[in-house]
PDB file of N, CA and C in Angstrom:
ATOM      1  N   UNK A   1     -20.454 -11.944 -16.086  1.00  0.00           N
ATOM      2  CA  UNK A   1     -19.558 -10.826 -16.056  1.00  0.00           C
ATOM      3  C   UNK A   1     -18.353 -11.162 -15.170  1.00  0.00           C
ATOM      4  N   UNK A   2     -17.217 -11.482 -15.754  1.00  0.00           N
ATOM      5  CA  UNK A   2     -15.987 -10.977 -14.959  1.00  0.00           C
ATOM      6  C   UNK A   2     -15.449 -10.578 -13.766  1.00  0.00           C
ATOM      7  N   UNK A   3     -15.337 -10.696 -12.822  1.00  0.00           N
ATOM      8  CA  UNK A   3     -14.934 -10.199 -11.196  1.00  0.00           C
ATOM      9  C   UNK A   3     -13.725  -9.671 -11.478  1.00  0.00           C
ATOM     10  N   UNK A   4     -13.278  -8.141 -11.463  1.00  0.00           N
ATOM     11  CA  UNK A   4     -12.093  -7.517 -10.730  1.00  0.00           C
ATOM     12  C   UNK A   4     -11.813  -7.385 -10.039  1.00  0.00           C
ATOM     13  N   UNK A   5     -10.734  -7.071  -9.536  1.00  0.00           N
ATOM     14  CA  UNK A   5     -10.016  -7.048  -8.389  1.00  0.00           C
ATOM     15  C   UNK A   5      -8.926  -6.002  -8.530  1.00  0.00           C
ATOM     16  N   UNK A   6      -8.856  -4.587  -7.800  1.00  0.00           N
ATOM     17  CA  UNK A   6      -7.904  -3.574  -7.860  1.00  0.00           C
ATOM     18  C   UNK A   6      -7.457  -3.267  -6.799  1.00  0.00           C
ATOM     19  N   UNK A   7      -6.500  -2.734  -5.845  1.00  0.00           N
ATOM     20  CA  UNK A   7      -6.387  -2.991  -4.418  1.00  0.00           C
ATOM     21  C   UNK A   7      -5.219  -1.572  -4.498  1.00  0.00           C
ATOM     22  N   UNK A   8      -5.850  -0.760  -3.539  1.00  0.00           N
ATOM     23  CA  UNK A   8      -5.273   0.359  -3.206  1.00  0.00           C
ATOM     24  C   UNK A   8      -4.191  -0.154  -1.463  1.00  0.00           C
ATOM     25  N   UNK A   9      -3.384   0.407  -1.628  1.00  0.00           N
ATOM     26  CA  UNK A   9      -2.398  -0.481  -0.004  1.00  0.00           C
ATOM     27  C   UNK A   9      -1.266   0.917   0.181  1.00  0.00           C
ATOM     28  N   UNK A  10      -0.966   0.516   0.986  1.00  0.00           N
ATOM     29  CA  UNK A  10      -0.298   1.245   2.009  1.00  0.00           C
ATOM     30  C   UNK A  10       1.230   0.367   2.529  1.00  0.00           C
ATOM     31  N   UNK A  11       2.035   0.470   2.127  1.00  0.00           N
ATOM     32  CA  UNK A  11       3.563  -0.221   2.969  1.00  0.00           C
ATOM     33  C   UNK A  11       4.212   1.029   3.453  1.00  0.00           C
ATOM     34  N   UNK A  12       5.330   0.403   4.494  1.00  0.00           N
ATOM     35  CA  UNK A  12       6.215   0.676   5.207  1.00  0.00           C
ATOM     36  C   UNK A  12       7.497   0.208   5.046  1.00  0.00           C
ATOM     37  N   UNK A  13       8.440   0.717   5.918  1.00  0.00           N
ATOM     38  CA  UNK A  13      10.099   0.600   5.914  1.00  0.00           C
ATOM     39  C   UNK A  13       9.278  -0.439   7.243  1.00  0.00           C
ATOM     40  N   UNK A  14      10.690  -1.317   7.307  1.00  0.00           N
ATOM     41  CA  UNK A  14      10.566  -1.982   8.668  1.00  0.00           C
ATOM     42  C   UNK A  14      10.272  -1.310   9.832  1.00  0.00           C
ATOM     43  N   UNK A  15      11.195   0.064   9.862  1.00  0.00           N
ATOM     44  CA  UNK A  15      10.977   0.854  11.262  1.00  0.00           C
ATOM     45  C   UNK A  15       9.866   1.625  11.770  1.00  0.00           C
ATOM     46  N   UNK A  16       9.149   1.743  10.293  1.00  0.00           N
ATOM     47  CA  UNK A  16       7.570   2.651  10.150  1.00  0.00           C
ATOM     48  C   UNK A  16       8.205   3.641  10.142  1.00  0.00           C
ATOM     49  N   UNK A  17       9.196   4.348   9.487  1.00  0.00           N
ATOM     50  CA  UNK A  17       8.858   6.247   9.387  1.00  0.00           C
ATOM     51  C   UNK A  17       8.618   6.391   7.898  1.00  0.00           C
ATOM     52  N   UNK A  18       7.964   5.809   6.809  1.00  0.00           N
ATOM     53  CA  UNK A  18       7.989   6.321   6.044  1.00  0.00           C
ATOM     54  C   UNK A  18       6.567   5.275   5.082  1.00  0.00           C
ATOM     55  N   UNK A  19       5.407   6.331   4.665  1.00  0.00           N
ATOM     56  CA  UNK A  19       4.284   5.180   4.405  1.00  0.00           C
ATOM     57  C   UNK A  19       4.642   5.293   2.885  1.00  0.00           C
ATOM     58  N   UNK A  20       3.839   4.617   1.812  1.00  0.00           N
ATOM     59  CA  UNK A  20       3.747   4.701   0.649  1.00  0.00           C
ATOM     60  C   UNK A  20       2.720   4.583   0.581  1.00  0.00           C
ATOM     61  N   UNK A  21       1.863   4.635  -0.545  1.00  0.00           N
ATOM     62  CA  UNK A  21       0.502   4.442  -1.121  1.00  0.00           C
ATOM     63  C   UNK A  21       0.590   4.328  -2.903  1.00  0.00           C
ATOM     64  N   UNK A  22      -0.217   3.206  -2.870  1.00  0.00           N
ATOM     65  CA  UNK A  22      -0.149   2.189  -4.116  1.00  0.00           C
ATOM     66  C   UNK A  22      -0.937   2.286  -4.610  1.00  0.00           C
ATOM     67  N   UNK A  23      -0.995   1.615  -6.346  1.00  0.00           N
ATOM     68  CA  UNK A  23      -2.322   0.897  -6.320  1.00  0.00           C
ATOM     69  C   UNK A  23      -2.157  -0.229  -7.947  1.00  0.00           C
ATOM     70  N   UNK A  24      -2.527  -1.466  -7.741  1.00  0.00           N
ATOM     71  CA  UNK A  24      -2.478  -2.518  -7.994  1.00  0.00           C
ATOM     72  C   UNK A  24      -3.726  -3.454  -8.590  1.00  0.00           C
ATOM     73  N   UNK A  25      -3.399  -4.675  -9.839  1.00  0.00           N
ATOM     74  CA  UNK A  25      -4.397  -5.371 -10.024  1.00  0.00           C
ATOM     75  C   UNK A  25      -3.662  -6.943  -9.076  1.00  0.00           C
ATOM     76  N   UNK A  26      -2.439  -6.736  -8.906  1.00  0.00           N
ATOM     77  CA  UNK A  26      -2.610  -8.103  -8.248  1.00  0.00           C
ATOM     78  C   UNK A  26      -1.017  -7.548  -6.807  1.00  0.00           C
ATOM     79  N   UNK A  27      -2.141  -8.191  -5.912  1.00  0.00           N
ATOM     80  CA  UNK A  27      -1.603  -7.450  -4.651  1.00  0.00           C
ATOM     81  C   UNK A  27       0.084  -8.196  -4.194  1.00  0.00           C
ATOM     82  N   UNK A  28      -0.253  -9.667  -4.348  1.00  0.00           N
ATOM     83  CA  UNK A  28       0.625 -10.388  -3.995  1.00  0.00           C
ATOM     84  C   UNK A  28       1.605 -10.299  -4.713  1.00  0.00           C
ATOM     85  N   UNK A  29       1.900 -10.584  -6.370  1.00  0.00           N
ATOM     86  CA  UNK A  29       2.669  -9.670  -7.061  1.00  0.00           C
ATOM     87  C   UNK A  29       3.460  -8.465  -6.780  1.00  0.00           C
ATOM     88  N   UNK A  30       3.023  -7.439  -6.728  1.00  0.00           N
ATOM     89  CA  UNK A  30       3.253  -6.139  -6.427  1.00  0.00           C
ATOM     90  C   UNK A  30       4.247  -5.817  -4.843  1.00  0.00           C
ATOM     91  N   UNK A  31       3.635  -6.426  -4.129  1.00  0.00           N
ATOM     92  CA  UNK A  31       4.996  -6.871  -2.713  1.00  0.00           C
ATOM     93  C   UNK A  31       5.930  -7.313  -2.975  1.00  0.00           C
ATOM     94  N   UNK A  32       5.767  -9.011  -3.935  1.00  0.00           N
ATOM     95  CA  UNK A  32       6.995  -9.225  -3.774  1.00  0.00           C
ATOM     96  C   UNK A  32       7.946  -8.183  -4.386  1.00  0.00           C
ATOM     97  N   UNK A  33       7.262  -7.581  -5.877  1.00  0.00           N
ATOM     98  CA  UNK A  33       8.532  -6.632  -6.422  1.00  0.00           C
ATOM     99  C   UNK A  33       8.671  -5.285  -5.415  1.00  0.00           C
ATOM    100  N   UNK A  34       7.981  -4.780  -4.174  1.00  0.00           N
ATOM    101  CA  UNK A  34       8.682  -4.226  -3.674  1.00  0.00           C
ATOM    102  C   UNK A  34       9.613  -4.701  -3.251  1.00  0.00           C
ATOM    103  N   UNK A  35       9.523  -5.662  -2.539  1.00  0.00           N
ATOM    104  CA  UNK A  35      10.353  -6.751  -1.572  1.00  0.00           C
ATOM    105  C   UNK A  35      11.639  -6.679  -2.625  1.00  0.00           C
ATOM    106  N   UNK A  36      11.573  -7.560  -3.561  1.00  0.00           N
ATOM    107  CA  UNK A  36      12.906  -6.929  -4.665  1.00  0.00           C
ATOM    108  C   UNK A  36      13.665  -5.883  -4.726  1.00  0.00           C
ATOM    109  N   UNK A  37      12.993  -4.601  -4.471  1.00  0.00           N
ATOM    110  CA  UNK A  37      13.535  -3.762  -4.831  1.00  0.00           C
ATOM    111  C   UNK A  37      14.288  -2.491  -3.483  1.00  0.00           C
ATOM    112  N   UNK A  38      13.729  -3.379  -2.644  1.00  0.00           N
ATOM    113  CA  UNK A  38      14.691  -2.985  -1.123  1.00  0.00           C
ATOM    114  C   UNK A  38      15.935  -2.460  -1.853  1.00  0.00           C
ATOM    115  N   UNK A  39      15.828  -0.951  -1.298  1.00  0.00           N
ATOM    116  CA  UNK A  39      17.574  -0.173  -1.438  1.00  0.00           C
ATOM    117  C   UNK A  39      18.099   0.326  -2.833  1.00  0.00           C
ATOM    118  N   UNK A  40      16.774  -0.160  -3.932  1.00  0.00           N
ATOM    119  CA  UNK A  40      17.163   0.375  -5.189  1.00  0.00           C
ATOM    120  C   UNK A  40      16.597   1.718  -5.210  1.00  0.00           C
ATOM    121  N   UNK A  41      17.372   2.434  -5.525  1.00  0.00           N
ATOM    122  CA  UNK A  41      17.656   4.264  -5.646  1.00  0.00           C
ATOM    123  C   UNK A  41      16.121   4.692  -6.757  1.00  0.00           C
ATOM    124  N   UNK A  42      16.089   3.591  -7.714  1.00  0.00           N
ATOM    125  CA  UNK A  42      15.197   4.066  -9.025  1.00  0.00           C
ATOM    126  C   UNK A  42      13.946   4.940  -8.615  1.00  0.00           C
ATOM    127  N   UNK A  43      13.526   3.712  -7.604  1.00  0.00           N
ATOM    128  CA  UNK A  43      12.413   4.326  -6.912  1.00  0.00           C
ATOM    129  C   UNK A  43      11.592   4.386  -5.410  1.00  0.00           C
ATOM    130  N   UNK A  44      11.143   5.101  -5.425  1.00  0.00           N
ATOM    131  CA  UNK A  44      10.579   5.807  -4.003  1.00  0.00           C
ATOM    132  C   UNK A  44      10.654   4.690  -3.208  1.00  0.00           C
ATOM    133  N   UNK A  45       9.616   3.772  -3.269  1.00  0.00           N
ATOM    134  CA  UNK A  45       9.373   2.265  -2.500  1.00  0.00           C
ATOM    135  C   UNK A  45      10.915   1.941  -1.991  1.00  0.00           C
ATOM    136  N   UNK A  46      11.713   1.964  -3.511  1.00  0.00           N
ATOM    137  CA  UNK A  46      12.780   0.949  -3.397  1.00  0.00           C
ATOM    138  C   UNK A  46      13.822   1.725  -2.179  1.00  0.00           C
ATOM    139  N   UNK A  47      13.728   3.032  -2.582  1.00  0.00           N
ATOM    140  CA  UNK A  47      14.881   4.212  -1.847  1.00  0.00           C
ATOM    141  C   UNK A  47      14.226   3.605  -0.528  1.00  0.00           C
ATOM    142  N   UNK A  48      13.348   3.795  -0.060  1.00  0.00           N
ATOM    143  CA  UNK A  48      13.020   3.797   1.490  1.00  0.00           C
ATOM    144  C   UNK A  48      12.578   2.441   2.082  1.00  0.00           C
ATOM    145  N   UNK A  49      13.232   1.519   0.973  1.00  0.00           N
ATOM    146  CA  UNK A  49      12.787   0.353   2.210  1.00  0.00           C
ATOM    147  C   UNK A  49      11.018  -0.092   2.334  1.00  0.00           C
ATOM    148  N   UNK A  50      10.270   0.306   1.377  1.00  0.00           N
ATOM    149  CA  UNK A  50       8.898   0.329   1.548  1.00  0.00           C
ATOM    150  C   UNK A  50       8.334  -0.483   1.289  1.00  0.00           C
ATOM    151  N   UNK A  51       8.124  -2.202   1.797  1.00  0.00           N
ATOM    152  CA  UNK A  51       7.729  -3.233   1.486  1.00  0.00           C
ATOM    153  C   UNK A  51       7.269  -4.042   2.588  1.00  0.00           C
ATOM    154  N   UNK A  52       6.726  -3.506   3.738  1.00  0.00           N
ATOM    155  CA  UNK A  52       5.780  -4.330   4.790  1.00  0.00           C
ATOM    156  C   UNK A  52       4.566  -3.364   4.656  1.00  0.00           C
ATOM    157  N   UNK A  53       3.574  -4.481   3.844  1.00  0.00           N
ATOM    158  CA  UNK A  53       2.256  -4.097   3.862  1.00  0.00           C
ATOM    159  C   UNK A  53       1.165  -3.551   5.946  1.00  0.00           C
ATOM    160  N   UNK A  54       0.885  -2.198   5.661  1.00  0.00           N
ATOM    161  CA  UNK A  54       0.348  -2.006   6.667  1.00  0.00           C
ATOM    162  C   UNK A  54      -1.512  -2.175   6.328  1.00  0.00           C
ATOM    163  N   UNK A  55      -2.036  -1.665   5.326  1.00  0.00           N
ATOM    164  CA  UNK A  55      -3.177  -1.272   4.939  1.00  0.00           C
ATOM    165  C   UNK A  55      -3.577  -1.639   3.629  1.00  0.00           C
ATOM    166  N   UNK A  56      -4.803  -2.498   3.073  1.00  0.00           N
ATOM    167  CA  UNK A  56      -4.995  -2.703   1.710  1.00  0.00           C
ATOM    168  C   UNK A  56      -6.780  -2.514   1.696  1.00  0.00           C
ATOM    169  N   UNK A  57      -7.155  -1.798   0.562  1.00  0.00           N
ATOM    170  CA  UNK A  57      -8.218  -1.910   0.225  1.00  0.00           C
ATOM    171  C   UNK A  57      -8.986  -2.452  -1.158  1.00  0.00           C
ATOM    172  N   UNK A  58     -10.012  -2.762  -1.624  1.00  0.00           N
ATOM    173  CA  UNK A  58      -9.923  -3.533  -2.413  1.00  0.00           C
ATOM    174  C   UNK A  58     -11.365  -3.160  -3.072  1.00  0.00           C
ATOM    175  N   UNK A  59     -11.110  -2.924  -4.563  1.00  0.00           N
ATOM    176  CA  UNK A  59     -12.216  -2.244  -5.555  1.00  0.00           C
ATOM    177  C   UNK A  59     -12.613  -2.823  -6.916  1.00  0.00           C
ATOM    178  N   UNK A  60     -13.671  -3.386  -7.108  1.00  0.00           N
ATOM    179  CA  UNK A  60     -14.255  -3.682  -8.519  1.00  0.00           C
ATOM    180  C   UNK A  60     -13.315  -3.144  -9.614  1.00  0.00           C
ATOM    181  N   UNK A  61     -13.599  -1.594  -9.707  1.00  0.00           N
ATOM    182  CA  UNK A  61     -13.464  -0.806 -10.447  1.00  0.00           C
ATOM    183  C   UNK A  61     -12.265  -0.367 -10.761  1.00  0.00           C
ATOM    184  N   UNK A  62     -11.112  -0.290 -11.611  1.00  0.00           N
ATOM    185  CA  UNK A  62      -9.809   0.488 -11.547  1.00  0.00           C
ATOM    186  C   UNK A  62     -10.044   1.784 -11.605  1.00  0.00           C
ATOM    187  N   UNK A  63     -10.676   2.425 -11.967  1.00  0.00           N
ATOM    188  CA  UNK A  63     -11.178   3.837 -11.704  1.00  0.00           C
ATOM    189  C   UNK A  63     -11.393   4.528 -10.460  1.00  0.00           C
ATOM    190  N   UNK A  64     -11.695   3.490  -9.638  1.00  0.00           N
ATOM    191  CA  UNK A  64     -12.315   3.831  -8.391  1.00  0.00           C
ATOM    192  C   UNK A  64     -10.821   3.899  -7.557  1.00  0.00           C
ATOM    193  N   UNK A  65     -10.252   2.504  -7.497  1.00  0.00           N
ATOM    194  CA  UNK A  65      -8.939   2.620  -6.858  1.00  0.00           C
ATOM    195  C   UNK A  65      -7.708   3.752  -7.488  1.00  0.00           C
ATOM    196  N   UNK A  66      -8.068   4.160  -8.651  1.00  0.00           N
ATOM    197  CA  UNK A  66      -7.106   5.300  -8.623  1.00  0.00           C
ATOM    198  C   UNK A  66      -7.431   6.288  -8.460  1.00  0.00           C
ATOM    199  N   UNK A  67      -8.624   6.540  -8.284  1.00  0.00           N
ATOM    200  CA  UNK A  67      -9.132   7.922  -7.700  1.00  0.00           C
ATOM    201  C   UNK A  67      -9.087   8.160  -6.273  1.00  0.00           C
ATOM    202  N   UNK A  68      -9.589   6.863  -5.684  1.00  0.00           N
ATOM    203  CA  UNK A  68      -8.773   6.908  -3.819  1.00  0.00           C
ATOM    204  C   UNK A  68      -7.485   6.477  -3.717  1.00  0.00           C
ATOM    205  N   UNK A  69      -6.562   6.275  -4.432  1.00  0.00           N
ATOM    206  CA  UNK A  69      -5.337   6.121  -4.459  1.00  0.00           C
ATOM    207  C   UNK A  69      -4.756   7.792  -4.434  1.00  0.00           C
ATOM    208  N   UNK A  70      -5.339   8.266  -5.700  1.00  0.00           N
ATOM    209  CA  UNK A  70      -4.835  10.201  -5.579  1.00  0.00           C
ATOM    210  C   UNK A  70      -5.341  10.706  -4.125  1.00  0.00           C
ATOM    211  N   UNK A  71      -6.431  10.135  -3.934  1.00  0.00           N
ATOM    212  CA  UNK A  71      -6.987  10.872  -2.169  1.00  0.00           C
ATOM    213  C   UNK A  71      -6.305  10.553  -1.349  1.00  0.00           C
ATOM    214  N   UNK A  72      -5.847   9.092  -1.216  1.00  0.00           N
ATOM    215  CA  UNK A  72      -4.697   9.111   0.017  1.00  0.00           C
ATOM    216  C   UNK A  72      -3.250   9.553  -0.193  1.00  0.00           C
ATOM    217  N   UNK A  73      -3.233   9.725  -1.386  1.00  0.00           N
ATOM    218  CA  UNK A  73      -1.710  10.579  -1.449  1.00  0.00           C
ATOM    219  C   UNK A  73      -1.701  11.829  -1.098  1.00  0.00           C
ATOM    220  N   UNK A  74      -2.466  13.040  -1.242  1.00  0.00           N
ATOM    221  CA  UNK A  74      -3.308  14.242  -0.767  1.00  0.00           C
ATOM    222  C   UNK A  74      -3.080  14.057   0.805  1.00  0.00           C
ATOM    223  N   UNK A  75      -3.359  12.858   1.641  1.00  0.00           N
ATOM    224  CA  UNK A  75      -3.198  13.247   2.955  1.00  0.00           C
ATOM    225  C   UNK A  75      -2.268  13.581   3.546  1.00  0.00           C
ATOM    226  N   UNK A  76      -2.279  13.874   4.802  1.00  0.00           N
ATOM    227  CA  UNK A  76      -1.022  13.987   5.616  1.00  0.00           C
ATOM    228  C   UNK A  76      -0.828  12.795   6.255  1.00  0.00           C
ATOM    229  N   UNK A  77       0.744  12.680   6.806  1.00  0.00           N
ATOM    230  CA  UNK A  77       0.924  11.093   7.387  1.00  0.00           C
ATOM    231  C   UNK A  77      -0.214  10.840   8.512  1.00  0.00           C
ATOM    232  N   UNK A  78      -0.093  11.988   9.230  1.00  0.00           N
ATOM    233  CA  UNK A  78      -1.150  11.788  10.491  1.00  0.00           C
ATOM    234  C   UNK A  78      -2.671  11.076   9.945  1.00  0.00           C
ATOM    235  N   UNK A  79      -3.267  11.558   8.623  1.00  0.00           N
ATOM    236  CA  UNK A  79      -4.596  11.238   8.703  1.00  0.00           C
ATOM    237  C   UNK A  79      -4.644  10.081   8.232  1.00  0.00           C
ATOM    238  N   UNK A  80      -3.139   9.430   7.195  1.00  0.00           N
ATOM    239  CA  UNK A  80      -3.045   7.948   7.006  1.00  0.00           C
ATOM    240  C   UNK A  80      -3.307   7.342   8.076  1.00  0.00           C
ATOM    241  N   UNK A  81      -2.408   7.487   9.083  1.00  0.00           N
ATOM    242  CA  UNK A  81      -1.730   6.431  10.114  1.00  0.00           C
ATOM    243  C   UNK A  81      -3.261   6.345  10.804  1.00  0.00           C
ATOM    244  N   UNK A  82      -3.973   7.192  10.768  1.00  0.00           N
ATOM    245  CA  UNK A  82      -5.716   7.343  11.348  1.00  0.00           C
ATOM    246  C   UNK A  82      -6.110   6.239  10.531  1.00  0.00           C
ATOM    247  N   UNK A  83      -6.267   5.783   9.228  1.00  0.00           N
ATOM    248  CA  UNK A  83      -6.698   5.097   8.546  1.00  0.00           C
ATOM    249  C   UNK A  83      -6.565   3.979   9.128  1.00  0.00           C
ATOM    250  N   UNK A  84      -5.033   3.923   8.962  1.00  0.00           N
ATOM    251  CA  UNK A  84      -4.279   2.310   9.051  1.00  0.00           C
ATOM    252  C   UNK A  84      -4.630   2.329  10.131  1.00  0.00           C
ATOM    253  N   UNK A  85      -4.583   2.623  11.446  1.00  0.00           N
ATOM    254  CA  UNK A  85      -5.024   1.979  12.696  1.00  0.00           C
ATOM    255  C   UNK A  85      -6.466   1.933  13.171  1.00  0.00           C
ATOM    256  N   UNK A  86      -7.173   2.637  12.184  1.00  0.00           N
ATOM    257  CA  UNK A  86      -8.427   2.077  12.512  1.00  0.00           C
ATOM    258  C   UNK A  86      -9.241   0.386  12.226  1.00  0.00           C
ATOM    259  N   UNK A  87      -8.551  -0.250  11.677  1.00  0.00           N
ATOM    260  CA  UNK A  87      -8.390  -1.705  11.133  1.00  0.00           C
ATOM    261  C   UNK A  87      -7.059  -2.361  11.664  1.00  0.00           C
ATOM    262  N   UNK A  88      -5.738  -1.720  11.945  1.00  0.00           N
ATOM    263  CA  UNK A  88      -4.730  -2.155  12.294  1.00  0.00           C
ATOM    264  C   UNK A  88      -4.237  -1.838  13.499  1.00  0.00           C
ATOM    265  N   UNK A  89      -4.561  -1.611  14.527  1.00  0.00           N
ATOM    266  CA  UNK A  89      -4.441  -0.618  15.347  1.00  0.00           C
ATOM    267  C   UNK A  89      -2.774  -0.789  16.386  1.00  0.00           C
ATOM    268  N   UNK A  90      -2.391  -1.967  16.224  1.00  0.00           N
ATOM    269  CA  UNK A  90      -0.853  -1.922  16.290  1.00  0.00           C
ATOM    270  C   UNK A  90       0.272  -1.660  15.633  1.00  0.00           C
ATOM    271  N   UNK A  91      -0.434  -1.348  14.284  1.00  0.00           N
ATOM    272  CA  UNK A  91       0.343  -1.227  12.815  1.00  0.00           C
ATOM    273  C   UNK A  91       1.562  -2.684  12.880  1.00  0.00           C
ATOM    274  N   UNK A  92       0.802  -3.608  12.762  1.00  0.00           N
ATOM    275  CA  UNK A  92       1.123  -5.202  12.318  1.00  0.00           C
ATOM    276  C   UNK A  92       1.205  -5.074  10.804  1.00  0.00           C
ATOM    277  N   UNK A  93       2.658  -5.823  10.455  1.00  0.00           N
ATOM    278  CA  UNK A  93       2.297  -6.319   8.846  1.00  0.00           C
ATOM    279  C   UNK A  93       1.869  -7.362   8.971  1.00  0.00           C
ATOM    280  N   UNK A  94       0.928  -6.700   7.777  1.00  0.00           N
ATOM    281  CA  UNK A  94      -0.044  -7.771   7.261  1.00  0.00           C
ATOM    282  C   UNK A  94       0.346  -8.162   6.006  1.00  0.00           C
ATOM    283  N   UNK A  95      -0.195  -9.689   5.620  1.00  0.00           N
ATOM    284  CA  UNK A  95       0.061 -10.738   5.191  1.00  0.00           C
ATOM    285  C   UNK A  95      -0.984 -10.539   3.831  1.00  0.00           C
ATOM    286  N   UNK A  96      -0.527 -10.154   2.361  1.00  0.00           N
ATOM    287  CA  UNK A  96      -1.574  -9.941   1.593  1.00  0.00           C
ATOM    288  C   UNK A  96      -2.137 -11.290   1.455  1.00  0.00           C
ATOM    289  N   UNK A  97      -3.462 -11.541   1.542  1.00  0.00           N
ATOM    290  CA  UNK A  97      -4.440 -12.191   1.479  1.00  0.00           C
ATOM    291  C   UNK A  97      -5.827 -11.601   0.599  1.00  0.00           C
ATOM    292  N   UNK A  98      -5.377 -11.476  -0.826  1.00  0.00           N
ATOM    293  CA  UNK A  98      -6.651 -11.053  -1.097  1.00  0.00           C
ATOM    294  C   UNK A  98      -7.950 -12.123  -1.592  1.00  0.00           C
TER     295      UNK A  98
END
Protein backbone atom coordinates (compact mmCIF):
# COMPACT_ATOMS: atom_id res chain seq x y z
CA UNK A 1 0.00 0.00 0.00
CA UNK A 2 1.16 3.44 -0.91
CA UNK A 3 2.44 5.99 1.86
CA UNK A 4 0.74 9.54 1.84
CA UNK A 5 1.76 12.36 2.87
CA UNK A 6 -0.70 15.57 3.55
CA UNK A 7 0.67 18.35 5.77
CA UNK A 8 -1.49 20.90 7.42
CA UNK A 9 1.18 24.28 8.27
CA UNK A 10 0.95 27.42 9.49
CA UNK A 11 3.22 30.61 7.85
CA UNK A 12 3.89 34.03 8.68
CA UNK A 13 4.84 37.62 7.34
CA UNK A 14 8.46 38.15 8.36
CA UNK A 15 7.32 40.43 11.26
CA UNK A 16 4.75 37.69 12.68
CA UNK A 17 1.45 39.76 12.77
CA UNK A 18 -0.34 37.81 10.56
CA UNK A 19 -0.66 33.61 10.62
CA UNK A 20 -2.13 31.61 7.72
CA UNK A 21 -3.21 28.06 7.78
CA UNK A 22 -2.80 25.63 4.89
CA UNK A 23 -3.05 22.50 3.71
CA UNK A 24 -0.92 20.58 1.21
CA UNK A 25 0.30 17.19 -0.53
CA UNK A 26 3.77 18.45 -0.98
CA UNK A 27 5.08 20.87 1.64
CA UNK A 28 8.24 22.02 0.01
CA UNK A 29 6.43 22.91 -3.15
CA UNK A 30 3.76 24.86 -1.64
CA UNK A 31 6.43 27.48 0.21
CA UNK A 32 8.23 28.01 -2.46
CA UNK A 33 4.92 29.26 -4.36
CA UNK A 34 4.19 31.22 -1.37
CA UNK A 35 7.62 32.57 -1.43
CA UNK A 36 6.64 33.58 -5.19
CA UNK A 37 3.91 35.15 -4.46
CA UNK A 38 5.18 37.78 -1.79
CA UNK A 39 3.00 41.12 -2.40
CA UNK A 40 0.66 39.58 -4.99
CA UNK A 41 -2.86 41.18 -4.17
CA UNK A 42 -4.66 37.74 -5.74
CA UNK A 43 -4.25 36.20 -2.62
CA UNK A 44 -4.38 36.19 1.12
CA UNK A 45 -0.76 34.48 1.61
CA UNK A 46 0.42 36.65 -1.24
CA UNK A 47 -1.37 40.15 0.18
CA UNK A 48 0.34 39.62 3.58
CA UNK A 49 3.64 38.50 3.00
CA UNK A 50 2.80 34.89 4.35
CA UNK A 51 5.69 32.63 3.56
CA UNK A 52 7.96 31.78 6.73
CA UNK A 53 6.82 28.48 7.78
CA UNK A 54 6.10 28.57 11.69
CA UNK A 55 4.14 25.14 12.29
CA UNK A 56 3.57 21.90 10.07
CA UNK A 57 1.72 18.84 10.74
CA UNK A 58 1.61 15.84 8.87
CA UNK A 59 -1.34 13.15 7.95
CA UNK A 60 -1.81 9.80 6.05
CA UNK A 61 -5.11 10.77 5.19
CA UNK A 62 -6.26 13.97 3.02
CA UNK A 63 -9.42 13.88 4.78
CA UNK A 64 -7.97 14.11 7.96
CA UNK A 65 -5.72 17.17 7.11
CA UNK A 66 -8.63 19.03 5.80
CA UNK A 67 -10.74 18.52 8.47
CA UNK A 68 -7.94 19.90 11.02
CA UNK A 69 -7.09 22.37 8.56
CA UNK A 70 -11.09 23.79 8.92
CA UNK A 71 -10.32 23.41 12.92
CA UNK A 72 -7.43 25.59 12.91
CA UNK A 73 -8.99 28.14 10.83
CA UNK A 74 -12.05 28.27 13.49
CA UNK A 75 -9.38 29.38 16.03
CA UNK A 76 -8.43 32.50 17.37
CA UNK A 77 -4.81 33.83 16.78
CA UNK A 78 -4.20 33.42 20.51
CA UNK A 79 -5.07 29.59 20.55
CA UNK A 80 -2.82 29.18 17.24
CA UNK A 81 0.17 30.94 18.53
CA UNK A 82 -0.58 28.26 21.77
CA UNK A 83 -0.12 25.61 19.19
CA UNK A 84 2.87 26.93 17.40
CA UNK A 85 4.81 27.51 20.54
CA UNK A 86 4.16 24.53 22.07
CA UNK A 87 6.77 22.76 19.58
CA UNK A 88 8.23 26.20 18.57
CA UNK A 89 8.41 28.09 21.42
CA UNK A 90 10.50 31.09 19.96
CA UNK A 91 8.39 31.09 16.87
CA UNK A 92 11.69 30.22 14.65
CA UNK A 93 11.15 29.58 10.91
CA UNK A 94 11.31 26.47 10.25
CA UNK A 95 12.90 24.78 7.46
CA UNK A 96 10.25 22.33 5.68
CA UNK A 97 11.74 19.03 6.15
CA UNK A 98 9.20 16.57 5.59
Amino acid sequence: MKSHNYFVYITTNPSKTVLYVGVTNDLVYRLEQHRENRGKPETFAGRYFCYKLLHYERYTYVQHAIDREKELKSWSREKKMELIKSENQYLRFLKADP
